[in-house]
Protein backbone atom coordinates (compact mmCIF):
# COMPACT_ATOMS: atom_id res chain seq x y z
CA UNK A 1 -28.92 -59.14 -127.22
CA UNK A 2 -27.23 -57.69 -130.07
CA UNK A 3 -25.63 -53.91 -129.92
CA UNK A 4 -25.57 -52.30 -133.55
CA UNK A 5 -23.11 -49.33 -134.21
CA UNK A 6 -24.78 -45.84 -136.32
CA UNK A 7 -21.57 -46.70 -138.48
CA UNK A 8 -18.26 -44.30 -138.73
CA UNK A 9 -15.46 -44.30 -137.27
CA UNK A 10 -16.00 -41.80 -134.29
CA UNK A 11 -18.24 -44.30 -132.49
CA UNK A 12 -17.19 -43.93 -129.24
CA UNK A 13 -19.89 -45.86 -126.86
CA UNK A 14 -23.20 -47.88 -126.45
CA UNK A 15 -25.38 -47.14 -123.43
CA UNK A 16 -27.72 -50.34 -123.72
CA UNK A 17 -30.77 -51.98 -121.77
CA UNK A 18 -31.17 -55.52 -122.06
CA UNK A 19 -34.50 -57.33 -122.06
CA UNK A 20 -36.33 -57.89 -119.30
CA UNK A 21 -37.04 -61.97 -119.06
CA UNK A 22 -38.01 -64.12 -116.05
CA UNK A 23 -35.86 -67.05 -115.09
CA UNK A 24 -35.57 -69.46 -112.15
CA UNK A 25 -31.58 -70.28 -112.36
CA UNK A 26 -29.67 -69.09 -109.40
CA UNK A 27 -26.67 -68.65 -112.15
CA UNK A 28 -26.40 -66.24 -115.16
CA UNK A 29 -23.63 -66.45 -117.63
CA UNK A 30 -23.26 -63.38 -120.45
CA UNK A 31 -20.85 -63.93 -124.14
CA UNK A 32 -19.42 -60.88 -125.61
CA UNK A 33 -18.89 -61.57 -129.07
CA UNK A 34 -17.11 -58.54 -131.36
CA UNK A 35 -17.66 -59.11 -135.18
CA UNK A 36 -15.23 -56.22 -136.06
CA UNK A 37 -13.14 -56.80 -139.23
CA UNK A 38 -10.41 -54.88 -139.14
CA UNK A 39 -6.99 -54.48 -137.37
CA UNK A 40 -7.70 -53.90 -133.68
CA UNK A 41 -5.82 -50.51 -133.86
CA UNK A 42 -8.62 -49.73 -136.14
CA UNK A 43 -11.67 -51.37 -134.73
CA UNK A 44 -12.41 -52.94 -130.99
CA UNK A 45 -14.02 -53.51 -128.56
CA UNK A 46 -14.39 -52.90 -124.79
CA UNK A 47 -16.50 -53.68 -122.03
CA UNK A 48 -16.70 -51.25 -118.98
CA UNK A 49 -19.47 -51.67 -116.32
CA UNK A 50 -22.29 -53.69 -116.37
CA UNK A 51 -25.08 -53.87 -113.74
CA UNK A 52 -27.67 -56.55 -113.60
CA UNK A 53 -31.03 -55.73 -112.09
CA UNK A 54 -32.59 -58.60 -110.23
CA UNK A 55 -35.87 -58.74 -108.37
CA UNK A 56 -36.71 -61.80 -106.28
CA UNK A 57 -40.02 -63.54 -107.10
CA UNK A 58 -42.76 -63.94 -104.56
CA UNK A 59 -42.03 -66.71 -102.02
CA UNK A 60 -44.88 -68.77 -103.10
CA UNK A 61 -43.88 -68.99 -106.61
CA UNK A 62 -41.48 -71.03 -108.71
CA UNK A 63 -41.41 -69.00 -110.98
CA UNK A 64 -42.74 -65.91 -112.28
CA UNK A 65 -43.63 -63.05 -115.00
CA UNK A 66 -41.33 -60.31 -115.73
CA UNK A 67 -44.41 -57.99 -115.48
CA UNK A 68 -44.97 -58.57 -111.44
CA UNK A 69 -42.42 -60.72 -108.98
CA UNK A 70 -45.94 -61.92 -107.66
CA UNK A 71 -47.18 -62.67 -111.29
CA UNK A 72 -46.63 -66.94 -110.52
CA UNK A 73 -46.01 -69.24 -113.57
CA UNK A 74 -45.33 -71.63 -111.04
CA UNK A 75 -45.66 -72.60 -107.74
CA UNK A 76 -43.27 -73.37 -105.23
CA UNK A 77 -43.37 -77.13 -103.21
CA UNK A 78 -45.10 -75.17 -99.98
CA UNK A 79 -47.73 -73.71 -102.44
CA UNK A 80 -48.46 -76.01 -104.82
CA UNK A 81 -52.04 -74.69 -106.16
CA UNK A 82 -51.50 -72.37 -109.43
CA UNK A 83 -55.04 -69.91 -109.07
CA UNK A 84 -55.44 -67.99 -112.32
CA UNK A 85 -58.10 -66.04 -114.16
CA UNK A 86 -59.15 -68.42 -117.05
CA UNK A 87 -58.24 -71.61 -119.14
CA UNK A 88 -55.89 -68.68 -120.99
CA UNK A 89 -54.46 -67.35 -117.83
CA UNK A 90 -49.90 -68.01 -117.67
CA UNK A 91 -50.41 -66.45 -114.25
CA UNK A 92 -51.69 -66.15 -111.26
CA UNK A 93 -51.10 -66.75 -107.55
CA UNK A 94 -49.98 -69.64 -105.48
CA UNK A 95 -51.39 -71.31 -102.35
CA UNK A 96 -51.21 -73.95 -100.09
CA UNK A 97 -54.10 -77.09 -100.21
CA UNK A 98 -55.97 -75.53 -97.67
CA UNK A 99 -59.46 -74.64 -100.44
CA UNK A 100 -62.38 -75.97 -99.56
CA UNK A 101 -62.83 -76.71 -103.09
CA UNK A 102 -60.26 -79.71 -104.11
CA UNK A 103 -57.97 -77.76 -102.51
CA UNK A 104 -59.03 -74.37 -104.71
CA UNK A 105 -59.67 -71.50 -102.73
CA UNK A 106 -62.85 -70.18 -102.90
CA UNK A 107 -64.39 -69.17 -105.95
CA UNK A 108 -61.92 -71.43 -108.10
CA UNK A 109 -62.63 -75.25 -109.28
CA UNK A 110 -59.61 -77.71 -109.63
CA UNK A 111 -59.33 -77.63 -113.60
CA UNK A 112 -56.16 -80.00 -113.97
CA UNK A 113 -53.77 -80.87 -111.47
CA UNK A 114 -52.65 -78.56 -109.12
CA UNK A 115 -54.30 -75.36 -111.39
CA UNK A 116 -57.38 -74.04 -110.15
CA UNK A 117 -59.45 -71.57 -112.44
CA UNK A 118 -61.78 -69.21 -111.39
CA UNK A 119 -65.93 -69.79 -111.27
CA UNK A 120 -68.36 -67.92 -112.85
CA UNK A 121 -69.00 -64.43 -111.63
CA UNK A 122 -72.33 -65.69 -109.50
CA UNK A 123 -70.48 -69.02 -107.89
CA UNK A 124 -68.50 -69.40 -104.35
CA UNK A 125 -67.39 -73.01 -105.56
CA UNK A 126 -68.08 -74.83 -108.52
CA UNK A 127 -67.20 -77.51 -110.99
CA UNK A 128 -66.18 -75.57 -113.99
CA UNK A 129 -66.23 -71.94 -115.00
CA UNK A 130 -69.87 -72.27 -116.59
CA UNK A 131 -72.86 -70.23 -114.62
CA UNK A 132 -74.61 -73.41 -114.46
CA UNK A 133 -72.21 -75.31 -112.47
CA UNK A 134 -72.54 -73.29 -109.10
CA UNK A 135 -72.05 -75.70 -106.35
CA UNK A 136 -72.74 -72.65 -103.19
CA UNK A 137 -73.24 -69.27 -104.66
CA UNK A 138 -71.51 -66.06 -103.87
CA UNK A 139 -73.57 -63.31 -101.12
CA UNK A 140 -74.30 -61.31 -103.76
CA UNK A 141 -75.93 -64.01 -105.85
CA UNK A 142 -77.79 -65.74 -103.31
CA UNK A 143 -80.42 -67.81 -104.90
CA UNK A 144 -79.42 -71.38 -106.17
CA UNK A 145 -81.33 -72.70 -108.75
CA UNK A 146 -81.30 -76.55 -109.48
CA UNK A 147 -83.38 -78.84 -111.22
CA UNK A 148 -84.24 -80.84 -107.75
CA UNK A 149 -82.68 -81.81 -104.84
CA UNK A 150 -81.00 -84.20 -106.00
CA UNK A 151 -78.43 -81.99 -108.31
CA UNK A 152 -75.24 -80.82 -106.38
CA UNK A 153 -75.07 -78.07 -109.41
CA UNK A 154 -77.16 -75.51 -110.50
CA UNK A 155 -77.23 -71.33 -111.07
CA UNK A 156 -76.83 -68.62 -108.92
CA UNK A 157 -79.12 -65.19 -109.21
CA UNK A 158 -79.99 -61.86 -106.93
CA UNK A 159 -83.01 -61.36 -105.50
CA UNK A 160 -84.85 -60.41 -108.38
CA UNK A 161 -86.81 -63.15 -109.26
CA UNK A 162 -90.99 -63.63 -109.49
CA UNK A 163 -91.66 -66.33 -107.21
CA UNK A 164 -89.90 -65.32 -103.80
CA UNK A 165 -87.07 -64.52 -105.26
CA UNK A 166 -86.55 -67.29 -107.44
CA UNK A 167 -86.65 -66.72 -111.49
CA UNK A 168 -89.64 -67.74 -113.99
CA UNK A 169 -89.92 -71.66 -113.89
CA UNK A 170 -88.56 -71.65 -110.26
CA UNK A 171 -90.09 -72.03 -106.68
CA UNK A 172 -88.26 -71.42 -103.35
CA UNK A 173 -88.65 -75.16 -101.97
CA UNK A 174 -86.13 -73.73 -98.70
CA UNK A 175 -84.53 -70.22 -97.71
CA UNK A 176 -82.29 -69.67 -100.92
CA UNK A 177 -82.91 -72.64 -102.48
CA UNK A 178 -84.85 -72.77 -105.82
CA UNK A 179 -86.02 -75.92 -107.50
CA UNK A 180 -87.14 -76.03 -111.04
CA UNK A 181 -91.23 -76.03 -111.91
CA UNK A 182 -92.74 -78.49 -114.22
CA UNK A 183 -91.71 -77.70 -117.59
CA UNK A 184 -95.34 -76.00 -118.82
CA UNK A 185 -95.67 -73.48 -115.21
CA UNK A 186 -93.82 -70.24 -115.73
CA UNK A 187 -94.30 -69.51 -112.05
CA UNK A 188 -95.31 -72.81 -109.80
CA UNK A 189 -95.97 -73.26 -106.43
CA UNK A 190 -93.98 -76.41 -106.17
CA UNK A 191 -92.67 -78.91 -108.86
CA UNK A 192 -95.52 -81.25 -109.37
CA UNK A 193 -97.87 -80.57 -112.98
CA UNK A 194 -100.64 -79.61 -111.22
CA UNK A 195 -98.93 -76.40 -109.41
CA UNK A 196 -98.64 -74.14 -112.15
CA UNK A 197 -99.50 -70.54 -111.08
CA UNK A 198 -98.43 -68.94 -114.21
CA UNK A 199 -98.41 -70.76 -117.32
CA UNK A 200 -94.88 -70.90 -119.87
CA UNK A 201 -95.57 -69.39 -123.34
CA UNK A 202 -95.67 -72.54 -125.08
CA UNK A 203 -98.21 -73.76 -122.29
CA UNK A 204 -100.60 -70.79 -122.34
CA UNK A 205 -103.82 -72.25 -121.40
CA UNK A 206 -104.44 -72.34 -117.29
CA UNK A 207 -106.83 -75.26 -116.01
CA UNK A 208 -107.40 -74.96 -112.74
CA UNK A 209 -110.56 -75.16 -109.88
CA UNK A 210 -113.25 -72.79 -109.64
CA UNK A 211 -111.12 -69.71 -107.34
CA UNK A 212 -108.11 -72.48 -107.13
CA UNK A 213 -104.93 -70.26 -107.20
CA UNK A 214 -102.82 -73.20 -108.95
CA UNK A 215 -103.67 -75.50 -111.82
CA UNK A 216 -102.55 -77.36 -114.97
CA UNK A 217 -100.98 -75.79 -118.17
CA UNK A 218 -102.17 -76.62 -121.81
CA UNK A 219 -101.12 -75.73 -125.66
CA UNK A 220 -104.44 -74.25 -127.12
CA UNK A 221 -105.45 -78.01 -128.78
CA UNK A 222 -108.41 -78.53 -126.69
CA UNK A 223 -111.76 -79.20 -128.28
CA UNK A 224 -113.77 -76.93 -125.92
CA UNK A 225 -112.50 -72.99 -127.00
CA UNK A 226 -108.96 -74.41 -126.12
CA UNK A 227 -109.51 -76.45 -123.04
CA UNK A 228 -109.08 -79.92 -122.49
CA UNK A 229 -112.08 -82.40 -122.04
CA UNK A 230 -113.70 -82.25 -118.58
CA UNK A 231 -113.15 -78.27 -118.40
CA UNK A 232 -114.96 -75.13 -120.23
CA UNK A 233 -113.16 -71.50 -121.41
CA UNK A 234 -114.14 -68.71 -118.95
CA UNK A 235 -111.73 -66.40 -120.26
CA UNK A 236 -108.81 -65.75 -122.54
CA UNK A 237 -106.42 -68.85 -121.78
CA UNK A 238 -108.25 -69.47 -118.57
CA UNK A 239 -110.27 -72.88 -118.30
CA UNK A 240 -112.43 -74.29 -115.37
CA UNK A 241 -113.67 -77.70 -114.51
CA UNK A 242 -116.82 -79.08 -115.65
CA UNK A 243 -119.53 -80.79 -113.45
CA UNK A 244 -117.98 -84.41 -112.74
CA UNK A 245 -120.77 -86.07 -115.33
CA UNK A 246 -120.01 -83.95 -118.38
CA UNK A 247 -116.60 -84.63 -120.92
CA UNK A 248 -117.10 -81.22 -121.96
CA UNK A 249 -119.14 -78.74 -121.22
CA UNK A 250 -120.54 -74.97 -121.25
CA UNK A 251 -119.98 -74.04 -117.75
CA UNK A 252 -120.03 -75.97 -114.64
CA UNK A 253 -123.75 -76.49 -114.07
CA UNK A 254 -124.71 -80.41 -114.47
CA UNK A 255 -127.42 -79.63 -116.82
CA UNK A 256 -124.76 -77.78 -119.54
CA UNK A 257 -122.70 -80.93 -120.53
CA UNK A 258 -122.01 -80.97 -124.26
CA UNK A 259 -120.79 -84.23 -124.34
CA UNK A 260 -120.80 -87.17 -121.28
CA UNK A 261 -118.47 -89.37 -119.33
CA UNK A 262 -117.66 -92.65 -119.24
CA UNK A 263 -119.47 -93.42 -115.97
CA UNK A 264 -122.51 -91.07 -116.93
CA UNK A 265 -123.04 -91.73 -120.89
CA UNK A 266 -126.66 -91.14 -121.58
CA UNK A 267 -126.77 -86.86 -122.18
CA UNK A 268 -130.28 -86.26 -121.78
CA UNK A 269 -131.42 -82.49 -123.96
CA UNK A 270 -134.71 -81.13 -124.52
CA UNK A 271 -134.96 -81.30 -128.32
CA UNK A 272 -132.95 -82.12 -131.04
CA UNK A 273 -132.11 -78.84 -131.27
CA UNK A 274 -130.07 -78.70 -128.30
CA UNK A 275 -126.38 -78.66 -128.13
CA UNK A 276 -126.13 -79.43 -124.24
CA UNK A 277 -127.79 -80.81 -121.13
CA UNK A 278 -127.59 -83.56 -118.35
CA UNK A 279 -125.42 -86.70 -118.61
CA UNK A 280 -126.59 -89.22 -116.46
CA UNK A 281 -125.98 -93.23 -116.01
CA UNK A 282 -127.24 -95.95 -117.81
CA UNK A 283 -130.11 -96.64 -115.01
CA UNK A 284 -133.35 -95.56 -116.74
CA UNK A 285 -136.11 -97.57 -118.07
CA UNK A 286 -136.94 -96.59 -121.30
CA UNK A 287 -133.57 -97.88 -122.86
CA UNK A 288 -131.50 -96.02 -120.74
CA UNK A 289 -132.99 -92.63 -120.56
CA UNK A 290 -134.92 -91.37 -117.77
CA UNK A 291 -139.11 -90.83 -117.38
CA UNK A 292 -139.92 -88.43 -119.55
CA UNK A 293 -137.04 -89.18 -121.96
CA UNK A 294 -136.85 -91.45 -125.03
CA UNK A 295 -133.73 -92.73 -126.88
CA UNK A 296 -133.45 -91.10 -130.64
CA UNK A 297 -129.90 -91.96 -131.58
CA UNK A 298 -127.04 -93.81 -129.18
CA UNK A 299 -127.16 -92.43 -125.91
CA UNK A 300 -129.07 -89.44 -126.78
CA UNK A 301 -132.19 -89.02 -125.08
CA UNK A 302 -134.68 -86.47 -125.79
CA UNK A 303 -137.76 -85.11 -124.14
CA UNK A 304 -140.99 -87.07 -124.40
CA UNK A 305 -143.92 -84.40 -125.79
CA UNK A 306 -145.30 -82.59 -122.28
């Protein structure tokens, strides 16, 4: 630490703080070096008291920061897990491997040896400091979200999700537990395709049963006003099933098919007019068509004159 004279000859003393620094010798040893260049009856120096100020760090550190005797930059042998803030942390407090969490206490992950770093904000444990790698989730933060039951990992939330607590794409499969919809439900009763309550944006159109609460979720690329075969539009983004006979259809009467099934190919109208009626199986006598019905192009049949 160097002490600079004003100048001039009627210097008479230097009242001077050192720096504050942390160390972890048990010995200190000080220089006094004079750079005067004249005689000594004209220029010297002298020493009269000095006091050193020393402040004992925290028994379970090593070491420690200037700024706090319980600020730890390390750890001493009986508390050998460093718990700090961040990757970017220098400090932080020392324990003994007693965390449930590789030997972290809780709401820290092991991040290299012997340093634990805190978890996200929403995690009790975790794996890294990412909101996504919640392995139990804090009180506060109750409901775990994971892909299945399978995943040890997922993301912690409050209770303010849509589906009993659980966020958009998530169902409550147990008490807390959240498990991820199929990818085209927005809301889902459980995970399977066909237990979409809600449909996702990119999945807007909702086939489900006549009443049926759950259902399947579509792009708008269906032939019939945006539904899929087998189903007809009863409203904006809302589809219903056709009568089992017809591919697709007008509503769910059996005489309304548009076009016909596999099993049922022979779509019997009234005229040539028509643009729907009954499909039926290939079990009639005039060519495949029913009494009353004759065959005018492949599996068309049309109505014999009264």
């Amino acid at each position: 630490y160097n002490i600079c004279s004003a100048g001039g000859y009627e210097d008479k003393y230097y009242i001077a703080l050192g720096p504050i620094f942390a160390h972890s010798s048990d010995s200190l040893t000080i220089t006094f070096k004079p750079y005067t260049d004249e005689h000594v009856g004209n220029e010297s120096l002298g020493v009269g008291d000095i006091y050193l100020y020393c402040e004992y760090c925290d028994s379970t550190c090593g070491s420690c920061d200037s700024t706090s005797n319980t600020a730890c930059l390390t750890c001493s042998p009986s508390y050998p897990f460093l718990h700090v803030d961040s990757s970017s942390s220098t400090t932080g407090q020392c324990f003994v491997d007693a965390g449930s969490n590789n030997g972290c206490q809780t709401g820290h992950f092991l991040a290299s040896s012997n340093r634990c770093e805190k978890c996200h904000i929403t995690c009790d444990n975790c794996t890294t400091d990412a909101s996504t790698t919640c392995t139990t989730c804090n009180s506060s933060y109750a409901h775990w979200h994971r892909v299945d039951g399978t995943a040890t990992t997922g993301s912690c939330f409050d209770d303010s999700g849509y589906n009993d607590g659980c966020q958009y794409n998530y169902y409550e499969e147990t008490d807390l537990d959240c498990r991820q919809c199929y990818n085209t439900c927005k809301t889902c009763l459980t995970s399977g395709e066909q237990q979409c309550i809600t449909c996702d944006a990119s999945y807007p159109v909702w086939h489900h049963n006549n009443g049926a609460s759950i259902g399947t979720c579509h792009i708008t690329a269906g032939s019939n006003d945006g539904c899929q075969d087998g189903y007809y539009s009863v409203a904006s983004d809302d589809c219903e099933p056709c009568h089992t006979s017809c591919a697709t259809c007008v509503n769910s009467d059996a005489v309304n098919c548009k076009s016909c099934q596999g099993a049922t190919p022979f779509w019997h109208v009234d005229d040539s007019s028509d643009t729907d009626g009954s499909c039926l199986s290939d079990s009639g006598a005039n060519n495949g068509c029913q009494d009353g019905y004759f065959l005018a192009s492949t599996n068309r049949c049309e109505k014999c004159h009264v």
